[in-house]
Protein backbone atom coordinates (compact mmCIF):
# COMPACT_ATOMS: atom_id res chain seq x y z
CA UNK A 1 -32.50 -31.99 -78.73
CA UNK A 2 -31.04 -29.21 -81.13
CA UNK A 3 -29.12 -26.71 -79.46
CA UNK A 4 -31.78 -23.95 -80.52
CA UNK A 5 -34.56 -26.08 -78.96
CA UNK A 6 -32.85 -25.59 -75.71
CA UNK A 7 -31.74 -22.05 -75.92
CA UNK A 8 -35.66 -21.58 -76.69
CA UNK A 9 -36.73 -23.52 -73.93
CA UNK A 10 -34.41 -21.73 -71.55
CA UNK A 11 -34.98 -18.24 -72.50
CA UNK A 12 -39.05 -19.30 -72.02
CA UNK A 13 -38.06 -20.57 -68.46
CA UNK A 14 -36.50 -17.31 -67.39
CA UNK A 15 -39.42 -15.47 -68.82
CA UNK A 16 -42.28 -17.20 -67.15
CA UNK A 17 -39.34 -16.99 -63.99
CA UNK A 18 -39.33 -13.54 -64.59
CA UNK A 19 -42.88 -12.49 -64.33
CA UNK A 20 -43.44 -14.39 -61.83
CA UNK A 21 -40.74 -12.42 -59.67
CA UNK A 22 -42.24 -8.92 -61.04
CA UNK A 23 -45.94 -10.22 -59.94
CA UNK A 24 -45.10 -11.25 -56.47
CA UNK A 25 -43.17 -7.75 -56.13
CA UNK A 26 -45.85 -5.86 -57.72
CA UNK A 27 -48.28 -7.47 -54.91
CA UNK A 28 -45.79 -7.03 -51.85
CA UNK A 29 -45.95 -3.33 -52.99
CA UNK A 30 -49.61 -2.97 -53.49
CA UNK A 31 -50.09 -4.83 -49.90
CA UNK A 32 -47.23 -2.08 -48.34
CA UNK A 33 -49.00 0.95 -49.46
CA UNK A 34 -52.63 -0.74 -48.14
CA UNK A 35 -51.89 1.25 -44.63
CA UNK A 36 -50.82 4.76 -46.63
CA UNK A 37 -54.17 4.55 -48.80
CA UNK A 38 -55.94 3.83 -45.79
CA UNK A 39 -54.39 6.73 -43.94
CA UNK A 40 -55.34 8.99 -46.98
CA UNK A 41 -59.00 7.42 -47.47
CA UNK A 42 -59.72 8.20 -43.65
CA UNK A 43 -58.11 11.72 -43.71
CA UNK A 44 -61.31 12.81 -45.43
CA UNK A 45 -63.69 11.26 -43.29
CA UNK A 46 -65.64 12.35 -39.79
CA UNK A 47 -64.01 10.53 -36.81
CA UNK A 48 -67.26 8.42 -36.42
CA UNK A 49 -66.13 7.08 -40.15
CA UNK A 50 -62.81 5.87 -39.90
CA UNK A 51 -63.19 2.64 -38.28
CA UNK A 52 -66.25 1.67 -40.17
CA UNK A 53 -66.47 -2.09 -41.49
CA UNK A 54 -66.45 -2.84 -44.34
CA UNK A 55 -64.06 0.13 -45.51
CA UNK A 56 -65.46 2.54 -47.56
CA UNK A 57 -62.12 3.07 -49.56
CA UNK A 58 -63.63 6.13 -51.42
CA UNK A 59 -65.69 8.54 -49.15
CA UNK A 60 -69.03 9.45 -51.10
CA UNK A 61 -68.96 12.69 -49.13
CA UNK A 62 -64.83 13.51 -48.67
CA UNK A 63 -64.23 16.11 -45.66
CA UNK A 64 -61.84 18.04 -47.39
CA UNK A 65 -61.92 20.50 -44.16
CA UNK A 66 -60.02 18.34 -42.18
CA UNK A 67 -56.95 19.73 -43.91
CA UNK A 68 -58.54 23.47 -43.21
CA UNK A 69 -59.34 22.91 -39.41
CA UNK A 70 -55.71 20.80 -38.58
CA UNK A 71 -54.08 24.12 -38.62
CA UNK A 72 -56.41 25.52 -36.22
CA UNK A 73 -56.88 23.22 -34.24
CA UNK A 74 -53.27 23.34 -33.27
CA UNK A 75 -50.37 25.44 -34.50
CA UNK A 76 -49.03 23.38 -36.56
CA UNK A 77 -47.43 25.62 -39.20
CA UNK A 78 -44.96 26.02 -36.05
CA UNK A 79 -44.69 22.46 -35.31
CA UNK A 80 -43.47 22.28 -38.89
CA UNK A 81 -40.99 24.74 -39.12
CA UNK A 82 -39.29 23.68 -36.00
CA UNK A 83 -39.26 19.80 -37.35
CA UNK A 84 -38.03 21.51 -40.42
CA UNK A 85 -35.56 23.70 -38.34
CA UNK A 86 -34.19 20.47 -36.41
CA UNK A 87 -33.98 18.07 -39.48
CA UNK A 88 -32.23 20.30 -41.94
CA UNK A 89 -29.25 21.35 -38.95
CA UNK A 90 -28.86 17.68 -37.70
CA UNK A 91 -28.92 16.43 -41.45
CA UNK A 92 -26.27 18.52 -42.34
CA UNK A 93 -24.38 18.04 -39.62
CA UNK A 94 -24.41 14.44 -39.38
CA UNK A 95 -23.18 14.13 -43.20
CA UNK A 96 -20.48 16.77 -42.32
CA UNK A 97 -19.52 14.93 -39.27
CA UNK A 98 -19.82 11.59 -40.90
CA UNK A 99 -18.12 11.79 -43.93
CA UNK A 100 -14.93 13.73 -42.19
CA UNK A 101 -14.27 11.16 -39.52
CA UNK A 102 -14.91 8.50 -42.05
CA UNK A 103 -12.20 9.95 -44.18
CA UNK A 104 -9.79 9.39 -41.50
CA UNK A 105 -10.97 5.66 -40.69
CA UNK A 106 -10.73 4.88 -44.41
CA UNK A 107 -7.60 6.84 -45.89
CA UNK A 108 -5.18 7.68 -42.67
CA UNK A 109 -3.05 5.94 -40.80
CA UNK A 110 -3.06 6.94 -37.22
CA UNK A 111 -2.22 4.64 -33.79
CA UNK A 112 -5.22 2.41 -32.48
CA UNK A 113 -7.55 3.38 -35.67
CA UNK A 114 -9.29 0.34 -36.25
CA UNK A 115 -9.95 -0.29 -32.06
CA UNK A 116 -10.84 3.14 -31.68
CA UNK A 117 -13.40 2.52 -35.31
CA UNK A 118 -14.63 -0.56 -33.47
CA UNK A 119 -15.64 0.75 -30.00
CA UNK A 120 -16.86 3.78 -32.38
CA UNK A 121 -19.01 1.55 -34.05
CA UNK A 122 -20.10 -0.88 -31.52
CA UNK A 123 -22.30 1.80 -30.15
CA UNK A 124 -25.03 1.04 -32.89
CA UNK A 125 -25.47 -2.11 -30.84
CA UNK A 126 -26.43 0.28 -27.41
CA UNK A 127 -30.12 1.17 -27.53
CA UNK A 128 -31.07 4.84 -26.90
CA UNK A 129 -32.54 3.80 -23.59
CA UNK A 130 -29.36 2.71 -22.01
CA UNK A 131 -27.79 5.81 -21.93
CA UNK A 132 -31.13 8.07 -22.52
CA UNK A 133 -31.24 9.15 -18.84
CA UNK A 134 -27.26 9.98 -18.32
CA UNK A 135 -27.92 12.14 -21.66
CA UNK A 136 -30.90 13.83 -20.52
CA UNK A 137 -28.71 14.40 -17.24
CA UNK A 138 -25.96 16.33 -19.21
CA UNK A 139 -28.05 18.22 -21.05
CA UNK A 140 -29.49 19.60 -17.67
CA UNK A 141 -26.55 20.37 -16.30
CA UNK A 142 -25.31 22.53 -19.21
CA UNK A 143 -28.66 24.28 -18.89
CA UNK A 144 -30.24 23.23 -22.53
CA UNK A 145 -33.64 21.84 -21.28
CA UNK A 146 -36.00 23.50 -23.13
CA UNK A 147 -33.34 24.49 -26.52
CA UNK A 148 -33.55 22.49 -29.94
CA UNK A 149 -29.89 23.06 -28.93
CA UNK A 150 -29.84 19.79 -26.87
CA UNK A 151 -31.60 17.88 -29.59
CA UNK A 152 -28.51 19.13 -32.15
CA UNK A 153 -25.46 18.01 -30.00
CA UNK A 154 -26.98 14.71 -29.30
CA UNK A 155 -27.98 14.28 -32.92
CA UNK A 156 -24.97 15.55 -34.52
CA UNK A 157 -22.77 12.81 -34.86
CA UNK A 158 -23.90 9.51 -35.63
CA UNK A 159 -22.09 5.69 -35.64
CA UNK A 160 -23.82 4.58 -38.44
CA UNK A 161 -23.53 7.38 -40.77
CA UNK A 162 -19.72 6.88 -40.06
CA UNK A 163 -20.02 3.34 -41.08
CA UNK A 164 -21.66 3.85 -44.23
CA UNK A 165 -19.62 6.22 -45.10
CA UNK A 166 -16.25 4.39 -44.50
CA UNK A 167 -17.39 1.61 -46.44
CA UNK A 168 -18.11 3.71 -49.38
CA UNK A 169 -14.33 5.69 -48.83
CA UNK A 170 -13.30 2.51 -48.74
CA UNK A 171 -14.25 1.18 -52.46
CA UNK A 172 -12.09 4.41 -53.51
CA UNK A 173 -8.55 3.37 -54.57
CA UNK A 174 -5.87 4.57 -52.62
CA UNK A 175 -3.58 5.86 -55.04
CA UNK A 176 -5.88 8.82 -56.06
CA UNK A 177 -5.56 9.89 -52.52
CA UNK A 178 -1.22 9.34 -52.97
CA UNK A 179 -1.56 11.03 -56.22
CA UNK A 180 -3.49 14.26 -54.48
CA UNK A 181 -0.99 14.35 -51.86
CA UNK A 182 1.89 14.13 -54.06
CA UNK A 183 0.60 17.14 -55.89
CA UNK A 184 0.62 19.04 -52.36
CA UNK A 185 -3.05 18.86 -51.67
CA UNK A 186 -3.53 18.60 -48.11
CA UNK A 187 -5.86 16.41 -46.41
CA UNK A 188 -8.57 18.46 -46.23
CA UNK A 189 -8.65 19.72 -49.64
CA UNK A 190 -8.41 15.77 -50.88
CA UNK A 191 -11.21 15.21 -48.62
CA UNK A 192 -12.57 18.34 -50.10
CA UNK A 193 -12.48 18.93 -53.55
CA UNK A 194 -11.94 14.70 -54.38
CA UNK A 195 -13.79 12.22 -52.17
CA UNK A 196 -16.82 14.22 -51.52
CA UNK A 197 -18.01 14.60 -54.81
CA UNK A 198 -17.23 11.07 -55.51
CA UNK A 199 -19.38 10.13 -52.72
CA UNK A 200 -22.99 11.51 -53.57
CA UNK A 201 -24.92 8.13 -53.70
CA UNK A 202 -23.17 7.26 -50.25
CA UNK A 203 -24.02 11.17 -48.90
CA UNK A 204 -27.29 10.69 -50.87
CA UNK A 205 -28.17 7.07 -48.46
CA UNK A 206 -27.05 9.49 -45.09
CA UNK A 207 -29.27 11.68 -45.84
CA UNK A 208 -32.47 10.19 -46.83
CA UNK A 209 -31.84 7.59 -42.93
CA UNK A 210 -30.54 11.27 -41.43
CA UNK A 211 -33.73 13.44 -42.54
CA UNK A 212 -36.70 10.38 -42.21
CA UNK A 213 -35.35 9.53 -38.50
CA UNK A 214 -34.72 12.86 -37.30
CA UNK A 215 -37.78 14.13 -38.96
CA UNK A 216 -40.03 11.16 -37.57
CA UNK A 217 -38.14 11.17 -33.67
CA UNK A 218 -40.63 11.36 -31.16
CA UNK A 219 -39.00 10.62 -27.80
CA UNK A 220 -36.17 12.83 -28.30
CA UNK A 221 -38.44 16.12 -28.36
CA UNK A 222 -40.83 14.60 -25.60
CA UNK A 223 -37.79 14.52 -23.08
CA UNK A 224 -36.55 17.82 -23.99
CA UNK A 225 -38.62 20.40 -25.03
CA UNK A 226 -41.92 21.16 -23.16
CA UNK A 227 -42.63 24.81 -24.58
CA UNK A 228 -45.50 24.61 -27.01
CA UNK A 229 -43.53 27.21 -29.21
CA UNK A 230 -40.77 24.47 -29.64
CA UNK A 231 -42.41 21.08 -30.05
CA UNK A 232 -41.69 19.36 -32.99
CA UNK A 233 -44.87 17.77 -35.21
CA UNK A 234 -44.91 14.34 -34.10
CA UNK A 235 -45.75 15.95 -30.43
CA UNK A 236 -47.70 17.93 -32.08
CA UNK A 237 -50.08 14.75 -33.42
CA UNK A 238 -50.65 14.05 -30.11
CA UNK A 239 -52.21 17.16 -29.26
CA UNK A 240 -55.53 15.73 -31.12
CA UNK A 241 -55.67 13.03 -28.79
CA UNK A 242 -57.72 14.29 -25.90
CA UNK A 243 -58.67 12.69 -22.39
CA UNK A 244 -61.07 11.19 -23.31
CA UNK A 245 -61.98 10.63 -27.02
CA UNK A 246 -58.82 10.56 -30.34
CA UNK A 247 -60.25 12.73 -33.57
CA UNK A 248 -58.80 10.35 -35.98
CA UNK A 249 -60.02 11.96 -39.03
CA UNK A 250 -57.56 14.76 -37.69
CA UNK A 251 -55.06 12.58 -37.06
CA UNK A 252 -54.98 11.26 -40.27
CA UNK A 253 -54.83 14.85 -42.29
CA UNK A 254 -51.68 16.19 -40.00
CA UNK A 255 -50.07 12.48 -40.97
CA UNK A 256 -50.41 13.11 -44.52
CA UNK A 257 -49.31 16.18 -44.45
CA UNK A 258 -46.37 15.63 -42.41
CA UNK A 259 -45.65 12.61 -44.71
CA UNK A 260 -44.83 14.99 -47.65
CA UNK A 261 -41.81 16.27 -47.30
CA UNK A 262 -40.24 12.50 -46.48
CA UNK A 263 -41.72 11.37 -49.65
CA UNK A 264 -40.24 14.25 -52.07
CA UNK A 265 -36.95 13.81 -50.49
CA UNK A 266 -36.80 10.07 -50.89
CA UNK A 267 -38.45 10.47 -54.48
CA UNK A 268 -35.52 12.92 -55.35
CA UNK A 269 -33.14 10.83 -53.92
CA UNK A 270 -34.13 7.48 -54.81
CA UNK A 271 -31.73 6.56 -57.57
CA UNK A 272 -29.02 7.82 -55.87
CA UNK A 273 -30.55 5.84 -52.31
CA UNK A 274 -29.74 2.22 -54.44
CA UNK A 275 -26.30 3.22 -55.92
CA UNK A 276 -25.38 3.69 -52.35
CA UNK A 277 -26.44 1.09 -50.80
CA UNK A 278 -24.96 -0.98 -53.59
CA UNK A 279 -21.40 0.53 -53.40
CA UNK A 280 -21.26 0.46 -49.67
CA UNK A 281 -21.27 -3.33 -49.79
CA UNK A 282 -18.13 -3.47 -52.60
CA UNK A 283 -15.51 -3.15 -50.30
CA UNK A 284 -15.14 -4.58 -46.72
């Protein structure tokens, strides 16, 4: 067979290859976002409506008052602003705290750094419940029941952004960090003025897992704050659960309201979210 036979016949194979990959991704996504266009269709329905079979995708008379009466119902323009309040404080301070101590697991050279990185790190492994109770019991003792204050300190730091981080430090050569110091830079200006703006898809990553989980934790508010003037939103959801009976329809406005704000940060973010998650892997 001529060589241009088979060059043909390959380039056809990874074609038809091809679309099939695009057409089985194109249906994983349609069948992810089933649940979110749900959520959406029965946000404009009466309670009685939402679990209706077969599911009337497309309400012939939408209840666009839902998204009037969910913010009388319960105050949820305060809900939001302290979610906002919590999430934009404990973001920033987990990529501050983050990317520092990462700096110094990735470009020092200090006694016991990679045991004291690996019992660092081995804390991912510890679920929250273990050591939820002992928490809860500091936090009483320095008086911060009741304070978004408690919910900062414990959220502050976090294992995994260090992690992530690291391994992105880590792809970085070396010798720009002798060069800076050579030049008199000191470590914090290197860490500074060089390896934070090289690290915006890594910082970009942080902060998209930093904002969604802090913005989306329920149990951590439920344990500590019991004032109605400081519960986040996802408490707040609750609220329309009664005794008795769940307004749904309710429900399912707040959600997709509250959704909002995840979705234009990760939309802003999301070319920046895959170059991180790329680089992180370069280097082990």
């Amino acid at each position: 067979m001529p060589m241009s036979d088979i060059s043909k016949s390959s380039r056809s194979g990874n074609t038809v290859w091809r679309s099939f990959i695009y057409i089985v991704l194109i249906l994983s996504a349609l069948f992810t976002l089933i649940p979110f266009a749900w959520m959406l269709s029965s946000s404009l329905k009466l309670d009685k409506d939402v679990f209706r079979f077969p599911i009337e995708w497309i309400p012939k008379h939408p209840r666009w008052s839902n998204y009037k009466e969910i913010w009388r119902t319960i105050p949820l323009g305060r809900f939001i602003f302290n979610t906002a309040k919590l999430t934009v404080i404990v973001t920033f301070l987990q990529m501050l705290t983050s990317s520092f101590a990462a700096y110094a697991f990735s470009k020092l050279n200090f006694r016991f750094k990679n045991a004291l990185f690996l019992c660092y790190i081995s804390t991912i492994a510890m679920p929250w419940q273990v050591y939820m109770v002992p928490q809860f019991i500091m936090m009483r003792s320095f008086h911060l029941n009741n304070t978004h204050l408690a919910i900062i300190c414990l959220q502050a730091f976090s294992a995994f952004g260090v992690f992530l981080m690291r391994q992105f430090y880590q792809s970085i050569p070396d010798e720009l960090c002798e060069a800076a110091r050579i030049d008199g830079m000191s470590e914090y200006r290197i860490w500074g003025k060089i390896m934070l703006p090289l690290s915006k898809p890594a910082l970009s990553t942080l902060l998209i897992f930093s904002f969604v989980g802090t913005w989306n934790d329920f149990l951590g508010p439920m344990i500590y704050l019991t004032k109605t003037e400081l519960k986040t939103i996802q408490i707040g959801l609750r609220m329309f659960i009664t005794q008795y009976s769940s307004d749904y329809g309710l429900i399912m406005a707040a959600s997709v309201v509250v959704l909002i704000p995840v979705l234009i940060v990760f939309l802003s973010l999301q070319k920046f979210f895959v170059e991180g998650i790329a680089s992180t892997g370069l280097k082990g």
